[in-house]
C-alpha atoms as a PDB file:
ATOM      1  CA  UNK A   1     165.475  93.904 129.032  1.00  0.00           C
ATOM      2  CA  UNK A   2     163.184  91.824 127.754  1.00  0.00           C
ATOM      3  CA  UNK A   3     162.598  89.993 124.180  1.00  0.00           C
ATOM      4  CA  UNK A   4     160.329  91.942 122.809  1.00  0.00           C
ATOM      5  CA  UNK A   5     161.691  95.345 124.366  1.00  0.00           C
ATOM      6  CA  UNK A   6     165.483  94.311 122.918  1.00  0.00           C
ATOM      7  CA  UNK A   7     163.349  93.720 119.503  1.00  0.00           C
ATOM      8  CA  UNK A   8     161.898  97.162 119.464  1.00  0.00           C
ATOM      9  CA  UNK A   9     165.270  98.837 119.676  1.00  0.00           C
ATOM     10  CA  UNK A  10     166.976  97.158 117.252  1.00  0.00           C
ATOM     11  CA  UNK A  11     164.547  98.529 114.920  1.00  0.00           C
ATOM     12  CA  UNK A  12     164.749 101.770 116.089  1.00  0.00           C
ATOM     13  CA  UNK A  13     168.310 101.212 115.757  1.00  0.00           C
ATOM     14  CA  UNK A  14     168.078  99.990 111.851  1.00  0.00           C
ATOM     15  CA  UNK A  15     165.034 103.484 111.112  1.00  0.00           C
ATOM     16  CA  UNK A  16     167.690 105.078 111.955  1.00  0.00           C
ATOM     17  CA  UNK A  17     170.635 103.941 110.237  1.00  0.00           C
ATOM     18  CA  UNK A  18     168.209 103.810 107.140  1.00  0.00           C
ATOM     19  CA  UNK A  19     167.729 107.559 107.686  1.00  0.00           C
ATOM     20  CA  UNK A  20     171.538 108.361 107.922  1.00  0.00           C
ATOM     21  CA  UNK A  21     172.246 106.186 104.844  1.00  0.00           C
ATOM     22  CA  UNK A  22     169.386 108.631 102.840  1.00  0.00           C
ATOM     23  CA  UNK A  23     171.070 111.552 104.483  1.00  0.00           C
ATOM     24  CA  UNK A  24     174.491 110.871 103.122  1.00  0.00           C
ATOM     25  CA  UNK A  25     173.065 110.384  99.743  1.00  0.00           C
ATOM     26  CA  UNK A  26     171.403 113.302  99.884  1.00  0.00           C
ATOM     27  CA  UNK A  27     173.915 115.862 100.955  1.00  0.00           C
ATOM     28  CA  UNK A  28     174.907 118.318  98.409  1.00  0.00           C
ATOM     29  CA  UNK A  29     178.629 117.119  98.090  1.00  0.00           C
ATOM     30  CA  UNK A  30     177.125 113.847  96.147  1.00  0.00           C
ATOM     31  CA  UNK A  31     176.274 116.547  93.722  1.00  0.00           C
ATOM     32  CA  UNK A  32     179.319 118.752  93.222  1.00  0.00           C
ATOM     33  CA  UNK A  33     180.590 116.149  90.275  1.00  0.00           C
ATOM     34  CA  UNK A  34     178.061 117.852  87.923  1.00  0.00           C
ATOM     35  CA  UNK A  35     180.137 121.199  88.904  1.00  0.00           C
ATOM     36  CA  UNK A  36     183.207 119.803  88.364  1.00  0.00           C
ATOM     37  CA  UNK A  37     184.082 119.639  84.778  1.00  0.00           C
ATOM     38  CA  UNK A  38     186.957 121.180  82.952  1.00  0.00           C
ATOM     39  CA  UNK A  39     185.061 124.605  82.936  1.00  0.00           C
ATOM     40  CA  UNK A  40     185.451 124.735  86.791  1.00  0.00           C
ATOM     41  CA  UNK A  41     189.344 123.205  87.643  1.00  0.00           C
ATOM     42  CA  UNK A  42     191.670 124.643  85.901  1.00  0.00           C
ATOM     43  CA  UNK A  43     195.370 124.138  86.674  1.00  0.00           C
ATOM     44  CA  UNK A  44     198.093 121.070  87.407  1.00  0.00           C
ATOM     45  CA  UNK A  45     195.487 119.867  89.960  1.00  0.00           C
ATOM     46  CA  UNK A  46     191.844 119.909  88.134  1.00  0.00           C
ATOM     47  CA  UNK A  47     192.333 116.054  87.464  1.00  0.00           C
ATOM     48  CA  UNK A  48     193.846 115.208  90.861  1.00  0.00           C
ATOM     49  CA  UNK A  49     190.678 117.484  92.163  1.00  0.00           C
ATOM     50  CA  UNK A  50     188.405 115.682  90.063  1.00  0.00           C
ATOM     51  CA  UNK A  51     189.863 112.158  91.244  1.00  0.00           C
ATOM     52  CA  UNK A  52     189.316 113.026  94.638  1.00  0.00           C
ATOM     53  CA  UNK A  53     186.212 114.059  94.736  1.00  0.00           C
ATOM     54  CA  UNK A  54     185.242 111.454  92.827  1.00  0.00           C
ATOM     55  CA  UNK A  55     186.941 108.804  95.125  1.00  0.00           C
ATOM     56  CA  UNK A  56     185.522 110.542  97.990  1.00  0.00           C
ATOM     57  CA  UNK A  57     181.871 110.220  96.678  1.00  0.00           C
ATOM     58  CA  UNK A  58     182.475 106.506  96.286  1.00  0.00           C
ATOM     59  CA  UNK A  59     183.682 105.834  99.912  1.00  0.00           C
ATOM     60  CA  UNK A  60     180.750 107.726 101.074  1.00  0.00           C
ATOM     61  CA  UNK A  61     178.073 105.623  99.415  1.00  0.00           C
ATOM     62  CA  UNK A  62     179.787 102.462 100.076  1.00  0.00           C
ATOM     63  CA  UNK A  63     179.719 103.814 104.083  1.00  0.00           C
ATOM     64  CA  UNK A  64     175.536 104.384 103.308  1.00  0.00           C
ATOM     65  CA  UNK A  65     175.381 100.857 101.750  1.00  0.00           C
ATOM     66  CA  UNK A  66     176.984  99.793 104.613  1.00  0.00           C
ATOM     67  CA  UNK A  67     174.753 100.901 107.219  1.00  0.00           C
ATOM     68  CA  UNK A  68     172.048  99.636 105.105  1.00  0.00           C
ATOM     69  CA  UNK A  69     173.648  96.059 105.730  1.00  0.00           C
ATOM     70  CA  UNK A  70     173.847  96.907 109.224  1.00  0.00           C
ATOM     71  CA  UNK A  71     170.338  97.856 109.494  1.00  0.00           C
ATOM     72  CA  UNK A  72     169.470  94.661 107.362  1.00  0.00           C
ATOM     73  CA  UNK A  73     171.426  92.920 110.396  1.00  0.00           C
ATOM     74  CA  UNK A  74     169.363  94.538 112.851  1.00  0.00           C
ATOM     75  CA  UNK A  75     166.343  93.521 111.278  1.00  0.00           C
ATOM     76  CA  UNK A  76     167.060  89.960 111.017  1.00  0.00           C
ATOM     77  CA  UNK A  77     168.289  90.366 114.933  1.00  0.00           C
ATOM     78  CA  UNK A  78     165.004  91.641 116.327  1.00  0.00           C
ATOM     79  CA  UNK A  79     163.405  88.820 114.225  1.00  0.00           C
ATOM     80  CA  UNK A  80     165.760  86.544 116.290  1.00  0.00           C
ATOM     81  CA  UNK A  81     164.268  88.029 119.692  1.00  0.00           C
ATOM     82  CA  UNK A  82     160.580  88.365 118.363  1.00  0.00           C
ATOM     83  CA  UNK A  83     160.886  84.260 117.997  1.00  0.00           C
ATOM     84  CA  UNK A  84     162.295  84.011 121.337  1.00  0.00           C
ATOM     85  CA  UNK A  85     159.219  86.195 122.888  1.00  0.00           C
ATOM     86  CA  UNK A  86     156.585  83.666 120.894  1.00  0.00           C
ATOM     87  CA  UNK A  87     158.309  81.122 122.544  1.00  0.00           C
ATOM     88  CA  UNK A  88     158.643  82.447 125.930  1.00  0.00           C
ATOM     89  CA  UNK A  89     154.907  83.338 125.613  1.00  0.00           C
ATOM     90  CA  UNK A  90     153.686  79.844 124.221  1.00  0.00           C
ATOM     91  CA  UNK A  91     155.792  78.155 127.232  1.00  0.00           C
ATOM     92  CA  UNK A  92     154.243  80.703 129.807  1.00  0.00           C
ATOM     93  CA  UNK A  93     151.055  79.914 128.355  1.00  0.00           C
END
């Protein structure tokens, strides 16, 4: 594969970890703290249930920050291989 071809799909690669970071943060479960006040749990477990989703929440935008970095990574990657097509060009040429 060359350079420029290994360049072009690690940016496809990072579009599309971009996309599944949005998705995450878009599903409805990053919205069900606004249903889940003491109105909605009652019992022994509302705070546990509370806790949880709210822990739950957390790990899922640190997993869409995540795969932001990793699409950051991929960027700077198919930078990498874009140099190394300039130079293989400029020493063809």
């Amino acid at each position: 594969m060359s350079a420029t071809a290994r360049a072009n799909q690690l940016r496809q690669r990072a579009r599309h970890l971009r996309w599944l970071a949005e998705a995450i943060e878009a599903s409805p479960v990053m919205g069900l703290d606004r249903y889940g006040d003491v109105d909605t749990w009652r019992g022994p477990r509302s705070d546990l249930s509370r806790a949880t989703l709210a822990s739950n929440q957390h790990q899922l935008h640190a997993a869409a920050e995540e795969l932001r970095w990793h699409a950051y990574r991929f960027e700077q990657q198919a930078r990498e291989f874009d140099a190394v097509a300039s130079a293989q060009i400029g020493l063809a040429g």
